[in-house]
N, C-alpha and C. Protein backbone atom coordinates (compact mmCIF):
# COMPACT_ATOMS: atom_id res chain seq x y z
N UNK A 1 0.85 -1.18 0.00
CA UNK A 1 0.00 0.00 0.00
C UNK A 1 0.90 1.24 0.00
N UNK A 2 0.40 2.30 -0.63
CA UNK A 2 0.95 3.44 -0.86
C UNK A 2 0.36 4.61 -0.24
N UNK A 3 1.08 5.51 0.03
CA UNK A 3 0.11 6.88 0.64
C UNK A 3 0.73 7.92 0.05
N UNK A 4 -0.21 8.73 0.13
CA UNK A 4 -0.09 9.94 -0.98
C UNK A 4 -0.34 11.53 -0.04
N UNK A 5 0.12 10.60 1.40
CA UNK A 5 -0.58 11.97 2.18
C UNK A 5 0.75 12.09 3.30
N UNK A 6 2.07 11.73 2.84
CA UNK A 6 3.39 11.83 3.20
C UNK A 6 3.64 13.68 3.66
N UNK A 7 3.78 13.87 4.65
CA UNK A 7 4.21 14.96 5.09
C UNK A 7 5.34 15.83 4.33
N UNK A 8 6.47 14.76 4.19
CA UNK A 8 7.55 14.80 3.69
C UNK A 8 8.01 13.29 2.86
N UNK A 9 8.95 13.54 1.88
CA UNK A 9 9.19 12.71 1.54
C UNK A 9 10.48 12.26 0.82
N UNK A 10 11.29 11.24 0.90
CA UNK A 10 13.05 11.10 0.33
C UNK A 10 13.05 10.16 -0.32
N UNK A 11 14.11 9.26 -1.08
CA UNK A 11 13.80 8.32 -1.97
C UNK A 11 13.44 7.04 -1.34
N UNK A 12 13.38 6.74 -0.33
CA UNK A 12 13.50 5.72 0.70
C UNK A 12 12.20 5.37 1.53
N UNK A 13 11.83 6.57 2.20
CA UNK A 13 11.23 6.65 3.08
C UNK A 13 9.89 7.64 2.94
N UNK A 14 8.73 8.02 3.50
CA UNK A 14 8.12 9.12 3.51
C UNK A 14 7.56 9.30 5.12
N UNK A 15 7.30 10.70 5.85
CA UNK A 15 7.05 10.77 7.20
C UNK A 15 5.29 10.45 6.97
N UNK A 16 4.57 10.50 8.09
CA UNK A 16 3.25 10.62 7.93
C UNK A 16 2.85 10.85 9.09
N UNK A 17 1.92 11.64 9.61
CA UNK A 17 1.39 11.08 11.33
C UNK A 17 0.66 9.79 11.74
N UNK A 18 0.59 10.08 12.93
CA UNK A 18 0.08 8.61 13.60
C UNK A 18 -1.11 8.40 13.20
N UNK A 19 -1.98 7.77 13.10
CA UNK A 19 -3.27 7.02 13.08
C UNK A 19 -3.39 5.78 14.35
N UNK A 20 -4.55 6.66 14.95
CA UNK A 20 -5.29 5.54 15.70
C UNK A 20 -5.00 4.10 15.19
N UNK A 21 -5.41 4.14 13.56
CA UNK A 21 -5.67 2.55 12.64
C UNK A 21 -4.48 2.34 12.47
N UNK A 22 -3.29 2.69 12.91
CA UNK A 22 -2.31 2.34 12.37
C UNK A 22 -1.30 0.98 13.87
N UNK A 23 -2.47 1.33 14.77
CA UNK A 23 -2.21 0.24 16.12
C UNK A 23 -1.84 -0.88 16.32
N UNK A 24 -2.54 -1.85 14.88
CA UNK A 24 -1.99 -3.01 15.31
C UNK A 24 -0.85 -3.48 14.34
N UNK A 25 -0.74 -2.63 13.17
CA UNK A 25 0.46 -2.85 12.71
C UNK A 25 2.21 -2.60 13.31
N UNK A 26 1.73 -1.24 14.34
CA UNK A 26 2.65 -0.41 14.89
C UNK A 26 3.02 -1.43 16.15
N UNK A 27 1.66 -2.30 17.02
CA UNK A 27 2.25 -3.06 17.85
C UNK A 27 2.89 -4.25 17.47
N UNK A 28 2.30 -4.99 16.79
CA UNK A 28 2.89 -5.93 16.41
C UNK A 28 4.53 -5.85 15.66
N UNK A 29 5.21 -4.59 15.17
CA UNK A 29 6.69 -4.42 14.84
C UNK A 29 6.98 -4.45 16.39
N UNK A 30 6.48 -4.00 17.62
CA UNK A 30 6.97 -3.27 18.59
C UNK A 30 7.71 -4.44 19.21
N UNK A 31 6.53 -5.89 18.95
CA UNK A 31 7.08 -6.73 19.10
C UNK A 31 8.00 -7.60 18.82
N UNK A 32 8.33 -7.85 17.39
CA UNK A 32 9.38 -8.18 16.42
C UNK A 32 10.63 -7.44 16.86
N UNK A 33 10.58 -6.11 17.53
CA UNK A 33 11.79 -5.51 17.59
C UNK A 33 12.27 -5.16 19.40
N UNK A 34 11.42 -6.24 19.87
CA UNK A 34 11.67 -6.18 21.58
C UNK A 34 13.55 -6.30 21.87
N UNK A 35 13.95 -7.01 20.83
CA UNK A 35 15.72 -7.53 21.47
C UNK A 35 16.66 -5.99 20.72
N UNK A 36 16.04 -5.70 19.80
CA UNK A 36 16.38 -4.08 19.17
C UNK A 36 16.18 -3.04 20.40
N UNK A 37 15.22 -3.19 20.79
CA UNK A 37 14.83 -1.47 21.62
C UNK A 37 15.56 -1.70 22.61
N UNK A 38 15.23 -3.05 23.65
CA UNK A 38 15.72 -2.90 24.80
C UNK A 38 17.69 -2.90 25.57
N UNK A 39 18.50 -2.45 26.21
CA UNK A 39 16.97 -1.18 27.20
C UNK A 39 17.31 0.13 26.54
N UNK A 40 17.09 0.41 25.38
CA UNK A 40 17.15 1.80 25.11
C UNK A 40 15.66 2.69 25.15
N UNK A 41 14.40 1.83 24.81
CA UNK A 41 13.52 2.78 24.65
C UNK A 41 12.25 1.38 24.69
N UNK A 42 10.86 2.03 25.22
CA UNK A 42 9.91 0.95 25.73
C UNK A 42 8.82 1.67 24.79
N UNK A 43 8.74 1.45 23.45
CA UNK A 43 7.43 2.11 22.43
C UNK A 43 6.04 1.30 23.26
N UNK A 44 4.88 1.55 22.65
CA UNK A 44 3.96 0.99 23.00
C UNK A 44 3.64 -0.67 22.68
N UNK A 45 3.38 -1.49 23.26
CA UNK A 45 3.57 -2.62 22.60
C UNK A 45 2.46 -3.38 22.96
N UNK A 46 0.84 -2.56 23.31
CA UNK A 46 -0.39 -3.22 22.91
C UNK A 46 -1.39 -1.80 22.59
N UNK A 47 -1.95 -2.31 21.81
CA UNK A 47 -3.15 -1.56 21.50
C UNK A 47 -3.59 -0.53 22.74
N UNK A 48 -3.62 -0.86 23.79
CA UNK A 48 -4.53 -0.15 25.07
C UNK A 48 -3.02 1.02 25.31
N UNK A 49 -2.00 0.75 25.17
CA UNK A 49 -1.22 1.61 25.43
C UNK A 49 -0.96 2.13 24.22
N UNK A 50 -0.95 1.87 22.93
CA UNK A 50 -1.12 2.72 21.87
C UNK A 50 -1.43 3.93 21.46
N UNK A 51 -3.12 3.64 22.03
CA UNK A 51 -3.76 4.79 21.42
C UNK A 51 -3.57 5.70 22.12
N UNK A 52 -3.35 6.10 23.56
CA UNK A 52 -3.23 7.35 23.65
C UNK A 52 -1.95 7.65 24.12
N UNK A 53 -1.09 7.03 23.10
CA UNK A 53 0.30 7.39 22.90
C UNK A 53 -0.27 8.41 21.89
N UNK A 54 -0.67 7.69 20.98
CA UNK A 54 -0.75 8.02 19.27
C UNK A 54 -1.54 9.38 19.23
N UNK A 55 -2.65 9.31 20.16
CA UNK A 55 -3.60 10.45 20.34
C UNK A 55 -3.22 11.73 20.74
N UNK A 56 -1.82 11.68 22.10
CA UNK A 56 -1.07 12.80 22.43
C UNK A 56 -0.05 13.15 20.98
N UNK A 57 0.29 12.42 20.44
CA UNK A 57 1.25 12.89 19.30
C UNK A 57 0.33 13.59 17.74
N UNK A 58 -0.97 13.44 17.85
CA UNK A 58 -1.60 14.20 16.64
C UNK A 58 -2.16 15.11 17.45
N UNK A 59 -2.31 15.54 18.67
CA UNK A 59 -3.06 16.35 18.98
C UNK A 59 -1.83 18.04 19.17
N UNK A 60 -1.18 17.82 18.77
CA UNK A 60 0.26 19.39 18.13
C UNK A 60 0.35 19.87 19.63
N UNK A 61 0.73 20.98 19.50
CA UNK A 61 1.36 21.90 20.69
C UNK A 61 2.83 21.14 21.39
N UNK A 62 2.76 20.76 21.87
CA UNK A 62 3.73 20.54 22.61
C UNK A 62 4.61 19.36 21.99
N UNK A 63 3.94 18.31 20.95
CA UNK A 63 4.34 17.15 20.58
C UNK A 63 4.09 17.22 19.03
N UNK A 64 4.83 16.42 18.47
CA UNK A 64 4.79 16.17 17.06
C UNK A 64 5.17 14.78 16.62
N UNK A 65 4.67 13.61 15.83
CA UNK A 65 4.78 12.55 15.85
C UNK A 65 4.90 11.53 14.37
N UNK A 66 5.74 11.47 13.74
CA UNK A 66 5.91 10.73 12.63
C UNK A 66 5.71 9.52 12.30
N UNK A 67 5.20 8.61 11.41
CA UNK A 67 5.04 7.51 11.38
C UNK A 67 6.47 7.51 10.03
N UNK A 68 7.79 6.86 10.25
CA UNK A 68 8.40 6.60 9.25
C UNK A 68 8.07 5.06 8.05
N UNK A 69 7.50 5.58 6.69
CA UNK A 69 7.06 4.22 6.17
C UNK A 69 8.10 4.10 5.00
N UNK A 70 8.09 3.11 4.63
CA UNK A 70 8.96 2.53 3.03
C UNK A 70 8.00 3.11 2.36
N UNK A 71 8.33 3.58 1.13
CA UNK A 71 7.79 4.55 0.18
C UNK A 71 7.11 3.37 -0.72
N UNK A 72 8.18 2.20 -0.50
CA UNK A 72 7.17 1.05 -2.33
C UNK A 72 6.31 0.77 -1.23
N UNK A 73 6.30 0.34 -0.27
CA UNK A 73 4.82 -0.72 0.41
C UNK A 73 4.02 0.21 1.54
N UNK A 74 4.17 1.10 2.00
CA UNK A 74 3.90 1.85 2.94
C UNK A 74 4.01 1.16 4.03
N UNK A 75 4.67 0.10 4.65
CA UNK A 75 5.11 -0.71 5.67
C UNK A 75 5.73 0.37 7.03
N UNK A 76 5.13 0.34 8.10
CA UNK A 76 5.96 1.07 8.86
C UNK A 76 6.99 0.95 9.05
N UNK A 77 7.85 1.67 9.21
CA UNK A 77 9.90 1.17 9.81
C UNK A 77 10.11 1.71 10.68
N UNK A 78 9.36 2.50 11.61
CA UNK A 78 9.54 3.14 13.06
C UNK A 78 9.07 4.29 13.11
N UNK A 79 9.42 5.43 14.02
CA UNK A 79 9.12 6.05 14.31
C UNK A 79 10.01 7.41 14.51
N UNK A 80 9.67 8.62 14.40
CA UNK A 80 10.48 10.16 15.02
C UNK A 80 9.72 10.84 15.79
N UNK A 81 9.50 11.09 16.95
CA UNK A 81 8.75 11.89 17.68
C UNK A 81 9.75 13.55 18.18
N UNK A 82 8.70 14.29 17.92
CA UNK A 82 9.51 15.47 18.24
C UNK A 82 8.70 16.02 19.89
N UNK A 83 9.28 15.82 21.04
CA UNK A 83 8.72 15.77 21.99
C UNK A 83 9.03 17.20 22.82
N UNK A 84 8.04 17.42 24.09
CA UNK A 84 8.65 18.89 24.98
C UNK A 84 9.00 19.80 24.05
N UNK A 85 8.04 20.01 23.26
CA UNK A 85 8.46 21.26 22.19
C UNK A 85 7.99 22.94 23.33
N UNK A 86 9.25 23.50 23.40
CA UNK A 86 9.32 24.54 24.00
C UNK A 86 9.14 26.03 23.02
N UNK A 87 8.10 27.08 23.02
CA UNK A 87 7.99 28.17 21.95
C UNK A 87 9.27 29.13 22.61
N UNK A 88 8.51 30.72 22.06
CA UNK A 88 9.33 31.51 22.32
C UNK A 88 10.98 31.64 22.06
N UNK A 89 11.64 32.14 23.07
CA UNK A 89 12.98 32.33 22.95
C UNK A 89 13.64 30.86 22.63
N UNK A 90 13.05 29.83 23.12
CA UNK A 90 13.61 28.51 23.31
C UNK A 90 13.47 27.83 21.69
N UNK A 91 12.23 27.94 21.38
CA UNK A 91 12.16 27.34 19.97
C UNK A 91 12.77 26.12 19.61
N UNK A 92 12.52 25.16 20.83
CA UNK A 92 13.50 23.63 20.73
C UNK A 92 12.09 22.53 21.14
N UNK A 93 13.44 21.13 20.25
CA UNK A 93 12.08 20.43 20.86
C UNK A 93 13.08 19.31 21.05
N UNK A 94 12.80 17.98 21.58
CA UNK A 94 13.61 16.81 21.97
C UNK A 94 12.86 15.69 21.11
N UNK A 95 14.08 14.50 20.36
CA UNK A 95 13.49 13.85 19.64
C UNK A 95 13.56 12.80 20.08
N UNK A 96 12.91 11.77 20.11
CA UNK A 96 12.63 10.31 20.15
C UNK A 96 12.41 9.42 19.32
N UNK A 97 12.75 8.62 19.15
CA UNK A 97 12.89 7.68 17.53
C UNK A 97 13.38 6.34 18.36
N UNK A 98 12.97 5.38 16.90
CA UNK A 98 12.95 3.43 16.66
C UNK A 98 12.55 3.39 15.71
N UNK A 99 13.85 2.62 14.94
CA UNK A 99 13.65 1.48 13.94
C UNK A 99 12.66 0.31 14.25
N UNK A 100 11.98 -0.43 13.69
CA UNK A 100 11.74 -1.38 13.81
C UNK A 100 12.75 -2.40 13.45
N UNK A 101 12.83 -3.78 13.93
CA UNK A 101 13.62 -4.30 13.43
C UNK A 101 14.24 -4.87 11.46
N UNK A 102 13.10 -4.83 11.06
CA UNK A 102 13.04 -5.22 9.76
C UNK A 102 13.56 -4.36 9.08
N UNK A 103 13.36 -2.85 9.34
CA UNK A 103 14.02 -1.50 8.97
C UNK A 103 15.98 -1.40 9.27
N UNK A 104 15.78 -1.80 9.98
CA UNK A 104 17.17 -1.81 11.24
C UNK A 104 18.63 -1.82 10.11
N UNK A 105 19.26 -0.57 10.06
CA UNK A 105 20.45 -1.59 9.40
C UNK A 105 20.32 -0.85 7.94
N UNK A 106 19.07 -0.34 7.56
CA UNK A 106 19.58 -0.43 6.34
C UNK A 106 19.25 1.16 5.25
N UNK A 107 19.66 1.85 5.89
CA UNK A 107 19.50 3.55 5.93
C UNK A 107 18.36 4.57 5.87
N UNK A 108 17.49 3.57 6.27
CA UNK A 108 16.36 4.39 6.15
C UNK A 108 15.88 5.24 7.38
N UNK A 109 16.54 5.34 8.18
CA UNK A 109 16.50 6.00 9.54
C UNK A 109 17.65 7.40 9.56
N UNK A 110 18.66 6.87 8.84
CA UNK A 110 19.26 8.39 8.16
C UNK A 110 18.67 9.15 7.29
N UNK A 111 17.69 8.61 6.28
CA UNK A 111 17.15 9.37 5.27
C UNK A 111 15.80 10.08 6.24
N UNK A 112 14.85 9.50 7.24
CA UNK A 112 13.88 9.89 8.38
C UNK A 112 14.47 10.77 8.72
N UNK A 113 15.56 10.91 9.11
CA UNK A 113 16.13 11.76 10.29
C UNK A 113 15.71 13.21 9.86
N UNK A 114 16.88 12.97 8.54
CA UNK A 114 16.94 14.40 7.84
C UNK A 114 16.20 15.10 7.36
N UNK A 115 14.54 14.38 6.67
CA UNK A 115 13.70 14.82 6.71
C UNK A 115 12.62 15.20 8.23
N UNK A 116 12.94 14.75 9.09
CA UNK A 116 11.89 15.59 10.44
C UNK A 116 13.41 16.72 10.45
N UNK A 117 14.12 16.48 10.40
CA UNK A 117 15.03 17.65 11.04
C UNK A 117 14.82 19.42 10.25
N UNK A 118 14.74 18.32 9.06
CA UNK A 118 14.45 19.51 7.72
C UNK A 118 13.03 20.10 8.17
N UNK A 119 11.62 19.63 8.38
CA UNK A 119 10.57 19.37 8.69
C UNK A 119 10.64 20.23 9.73
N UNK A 120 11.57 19.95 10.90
CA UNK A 120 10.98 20.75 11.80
C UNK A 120 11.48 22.51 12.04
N UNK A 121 12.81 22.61 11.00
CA UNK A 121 13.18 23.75 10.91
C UNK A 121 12.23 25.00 10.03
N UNK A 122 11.74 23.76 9.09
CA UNK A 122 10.68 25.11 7.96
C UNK A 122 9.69 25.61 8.95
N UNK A 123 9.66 26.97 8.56
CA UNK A 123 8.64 27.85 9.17
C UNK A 123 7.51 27.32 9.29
N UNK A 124 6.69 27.60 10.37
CA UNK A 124 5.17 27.00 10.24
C UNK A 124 4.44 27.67 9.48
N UNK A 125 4.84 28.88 8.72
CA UNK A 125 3.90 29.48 8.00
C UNK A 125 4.19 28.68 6.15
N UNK A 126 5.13 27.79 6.23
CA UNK A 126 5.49 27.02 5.37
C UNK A 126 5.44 25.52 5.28
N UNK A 127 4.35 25.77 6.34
CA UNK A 127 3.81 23.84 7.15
C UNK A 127 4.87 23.03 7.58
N UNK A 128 5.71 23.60 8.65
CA UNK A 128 6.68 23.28 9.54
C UNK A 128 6.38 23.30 10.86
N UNK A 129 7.49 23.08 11.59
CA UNK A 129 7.30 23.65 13.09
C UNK A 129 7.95 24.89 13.42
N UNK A 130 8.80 25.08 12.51
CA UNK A 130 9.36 26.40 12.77
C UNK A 130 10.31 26.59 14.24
N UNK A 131 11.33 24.94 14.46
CA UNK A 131 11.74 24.97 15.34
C UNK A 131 13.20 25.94 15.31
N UNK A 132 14.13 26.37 15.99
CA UNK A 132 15.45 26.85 16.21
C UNK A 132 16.47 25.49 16.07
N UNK A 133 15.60 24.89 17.06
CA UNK A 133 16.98 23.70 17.84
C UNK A 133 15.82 22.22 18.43
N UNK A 134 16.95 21.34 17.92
CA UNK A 134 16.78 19.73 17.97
C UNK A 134 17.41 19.18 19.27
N UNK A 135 17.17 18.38 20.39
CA UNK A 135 18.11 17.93 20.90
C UNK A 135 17.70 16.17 21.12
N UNK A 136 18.70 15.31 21.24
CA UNK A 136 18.64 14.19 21.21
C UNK A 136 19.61 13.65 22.16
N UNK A 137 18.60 12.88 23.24
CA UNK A 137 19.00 12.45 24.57
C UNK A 137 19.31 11.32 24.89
N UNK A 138 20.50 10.17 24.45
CA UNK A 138 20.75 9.19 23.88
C UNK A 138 21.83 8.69 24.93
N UNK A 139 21.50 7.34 25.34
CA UNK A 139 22.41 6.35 26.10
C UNK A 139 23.58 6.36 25.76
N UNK A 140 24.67 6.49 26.79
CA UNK A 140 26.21 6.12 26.01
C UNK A 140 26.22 4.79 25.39
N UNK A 141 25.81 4.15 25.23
CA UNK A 141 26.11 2.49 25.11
C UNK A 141 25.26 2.02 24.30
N UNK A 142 24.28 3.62 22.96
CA UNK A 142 23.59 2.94 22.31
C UNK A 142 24.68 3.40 20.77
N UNK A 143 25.58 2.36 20.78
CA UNK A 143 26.16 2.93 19.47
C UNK A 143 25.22 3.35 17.85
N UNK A 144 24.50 2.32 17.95
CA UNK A 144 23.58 3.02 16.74
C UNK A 144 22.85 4.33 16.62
N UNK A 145 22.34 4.59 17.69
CA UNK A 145 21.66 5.71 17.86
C UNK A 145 22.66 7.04 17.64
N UNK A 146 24.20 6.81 18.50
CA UNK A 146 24.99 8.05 18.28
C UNK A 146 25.45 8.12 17.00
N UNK A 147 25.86 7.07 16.09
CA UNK A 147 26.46 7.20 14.62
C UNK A 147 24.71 7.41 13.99
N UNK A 148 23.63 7.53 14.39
CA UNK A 148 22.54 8.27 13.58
C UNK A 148 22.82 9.68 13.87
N UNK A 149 22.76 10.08 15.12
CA UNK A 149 22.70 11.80 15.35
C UNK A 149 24.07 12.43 14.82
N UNK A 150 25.03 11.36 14.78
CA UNK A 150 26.67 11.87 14.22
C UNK A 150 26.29 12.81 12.88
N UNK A 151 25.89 10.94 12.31
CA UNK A 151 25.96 11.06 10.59
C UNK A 151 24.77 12.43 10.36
N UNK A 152 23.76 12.51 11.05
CA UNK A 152 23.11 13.80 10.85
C UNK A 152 23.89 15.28 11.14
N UNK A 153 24.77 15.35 11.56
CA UNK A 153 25.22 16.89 12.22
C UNK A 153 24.89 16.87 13.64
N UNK A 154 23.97 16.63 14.37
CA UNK A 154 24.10 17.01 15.66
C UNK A 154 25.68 17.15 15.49
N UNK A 155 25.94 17.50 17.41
CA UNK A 155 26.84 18.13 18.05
C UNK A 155 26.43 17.30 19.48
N UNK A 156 28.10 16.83 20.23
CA UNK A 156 27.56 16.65 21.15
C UNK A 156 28.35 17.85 22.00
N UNK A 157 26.71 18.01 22.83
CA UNK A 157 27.02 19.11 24.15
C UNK A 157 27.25 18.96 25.44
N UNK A 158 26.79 18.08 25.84
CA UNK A 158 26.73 16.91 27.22
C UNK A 158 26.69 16.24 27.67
N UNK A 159 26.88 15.50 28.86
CA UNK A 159 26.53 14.13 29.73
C UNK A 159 25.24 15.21 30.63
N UNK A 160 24.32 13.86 31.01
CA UNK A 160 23.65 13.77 32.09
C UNK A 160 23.72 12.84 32.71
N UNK A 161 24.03 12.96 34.29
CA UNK A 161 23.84 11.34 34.55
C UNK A 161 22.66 11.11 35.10
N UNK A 162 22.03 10.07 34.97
CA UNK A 162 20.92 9.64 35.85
C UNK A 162 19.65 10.93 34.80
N UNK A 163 19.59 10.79 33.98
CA UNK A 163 19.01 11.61 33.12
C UNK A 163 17.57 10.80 33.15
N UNK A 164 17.35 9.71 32.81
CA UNK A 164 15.40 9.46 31.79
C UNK A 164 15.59 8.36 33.28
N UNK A 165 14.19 7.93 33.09
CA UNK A 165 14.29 6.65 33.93
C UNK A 165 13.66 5.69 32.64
N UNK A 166 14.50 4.62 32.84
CA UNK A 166 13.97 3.81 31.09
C UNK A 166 14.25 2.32 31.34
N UNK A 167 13.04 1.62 31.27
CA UNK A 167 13.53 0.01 31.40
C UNK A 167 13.77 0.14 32.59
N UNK A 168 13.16 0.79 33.75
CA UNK A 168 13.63 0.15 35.15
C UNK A 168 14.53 0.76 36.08
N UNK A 169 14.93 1.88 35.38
CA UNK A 169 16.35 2.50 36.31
C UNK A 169 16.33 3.57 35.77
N UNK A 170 16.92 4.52 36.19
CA UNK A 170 17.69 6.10 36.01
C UNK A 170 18.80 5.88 34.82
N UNK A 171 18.95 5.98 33.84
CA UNK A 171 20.07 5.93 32.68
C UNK A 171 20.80 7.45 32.39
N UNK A 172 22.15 7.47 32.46
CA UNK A 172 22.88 8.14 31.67
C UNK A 172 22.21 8.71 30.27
N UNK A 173 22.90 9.80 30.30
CA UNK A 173 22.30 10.08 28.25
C UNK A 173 23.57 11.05 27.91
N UNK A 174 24.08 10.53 26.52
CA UNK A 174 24.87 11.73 26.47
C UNK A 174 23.70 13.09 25.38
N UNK A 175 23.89 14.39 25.60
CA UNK A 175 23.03 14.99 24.83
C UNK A 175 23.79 15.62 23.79
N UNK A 176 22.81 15.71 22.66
CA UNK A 176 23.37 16.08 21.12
C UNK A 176 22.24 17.40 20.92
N UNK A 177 22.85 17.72 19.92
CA UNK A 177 21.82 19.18 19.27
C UNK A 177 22.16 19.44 18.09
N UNK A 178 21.07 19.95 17.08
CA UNK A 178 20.96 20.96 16.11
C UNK A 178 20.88 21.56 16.06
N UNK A 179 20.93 22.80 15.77
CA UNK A 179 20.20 24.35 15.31
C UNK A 179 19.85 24.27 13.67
N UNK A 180 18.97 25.06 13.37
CA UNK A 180 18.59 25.89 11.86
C UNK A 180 20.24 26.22 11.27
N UNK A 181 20.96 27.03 12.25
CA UNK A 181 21.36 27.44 11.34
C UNK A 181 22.78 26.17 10.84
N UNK A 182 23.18 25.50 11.86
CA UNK A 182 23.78 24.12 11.44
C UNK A 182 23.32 23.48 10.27
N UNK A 183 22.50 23.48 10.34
CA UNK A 183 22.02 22.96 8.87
C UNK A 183 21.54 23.83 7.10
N UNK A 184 22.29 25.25 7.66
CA UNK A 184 22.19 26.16 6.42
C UNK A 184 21.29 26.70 5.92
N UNK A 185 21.17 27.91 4.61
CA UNK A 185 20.14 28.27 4.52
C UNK A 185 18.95 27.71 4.21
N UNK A 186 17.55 27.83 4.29
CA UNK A 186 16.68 27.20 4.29
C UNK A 186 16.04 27.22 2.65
N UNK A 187 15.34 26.93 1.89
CA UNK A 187 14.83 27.12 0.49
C UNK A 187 14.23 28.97 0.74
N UNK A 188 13.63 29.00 1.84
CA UNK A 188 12.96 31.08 1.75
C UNK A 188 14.44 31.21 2.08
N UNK A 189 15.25 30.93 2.59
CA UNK A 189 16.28 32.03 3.07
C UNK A 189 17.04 32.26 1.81
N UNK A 190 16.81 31.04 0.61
CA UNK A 190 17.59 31.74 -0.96
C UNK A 190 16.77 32.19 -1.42
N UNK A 191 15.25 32.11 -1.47
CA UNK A 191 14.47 32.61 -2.19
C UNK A 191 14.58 34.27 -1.88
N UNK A 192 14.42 34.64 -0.50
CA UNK A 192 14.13 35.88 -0.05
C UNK A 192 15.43 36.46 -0.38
């Protein structure tokens, strides 16, 4: 299946938001990819905890929520959540993301990336979020995750210790960031 209602889109991949209907496909990867996530990150992994995952992430303001799919089958391959989106002077938001396992491995989570990153820098008056700055709050010990935020540009800025509580315990994170302008002028900033 194909969708034609891709937010964004790269040769690989296209973003989309969540759907309620999109629950039991989304749990059932959650499950396929239990030895992948853990202990980095605990997605929803039944229907009853789904939906009003899914429900806080289409409902905007503070959250923003991607469904990443394969462009030939529309198959989900995980997820980008742009979370704690802060306005004003701050103009930042924190991201959260998973491959599924079937996805895992094979670049389609670099090509995701760059499109929410791109996504969230365009102006909202250009159907963006019109963010400043990205940050990504990532386990020392999840090597995949840091060669994703690498290969994107982040920057790393910090340790936290005892940062998220995840899987059971208080975890370390080292933190990474973007800005707009790290990532150059925008398509209005040559146009204008």
């Amino acid at each position: 299946m194909s969708y034609s209602t891709y937010l964004r889109e790269g040769e690989h991949v296209g973003l989309r938001p969540f759907r309620l209907a999109d629950g039991p496909e989304f749990t059932a990867r959650v499950h396929e990819s239990r030895h992948l996530h853990r202990p980095w990150l605990s997605p929803p992994a039944t229907i009853e905890e789904y939906e009003p995952y899914a429900a806080r992430l289409t409902e905007g303001g503070s959250r923003a929520g991607f469904l990443v799919c394969e462009r030939g089958t529309g198959a989900i391959a995980g997820f980008v959540n742009v979370n704690n989106i802060v306005r004003g002077a701050f103009d930042c938001g924190a991201l959260g993301y998973g491959a599924f396992a079937h996805a895992a491995g094979r670049g389609l989570f670099r090509e995701a990336l760059g499109l929410v990153v791109g996504y969230a820098f365009t102006p909202e008056d250009e159907g963006g979020l019109g963010l400043h700055r990205l940050e990504a709050n990532i386990q020392p010990g999840n090597a995949a995750s840091l060669a994703l935020v690498r290969g994107a540009g982040f920057r790393l800025e910090g340790f936290s210790p005892d940062f998220l509580f995840v899987e059971g315990a208080w975890r370390d994170h080292e933190r990474w960031a973007i800005t707009a302008e790290m990532c150059g002028p925008t398509d209005a900033d040559r146009a204008g």
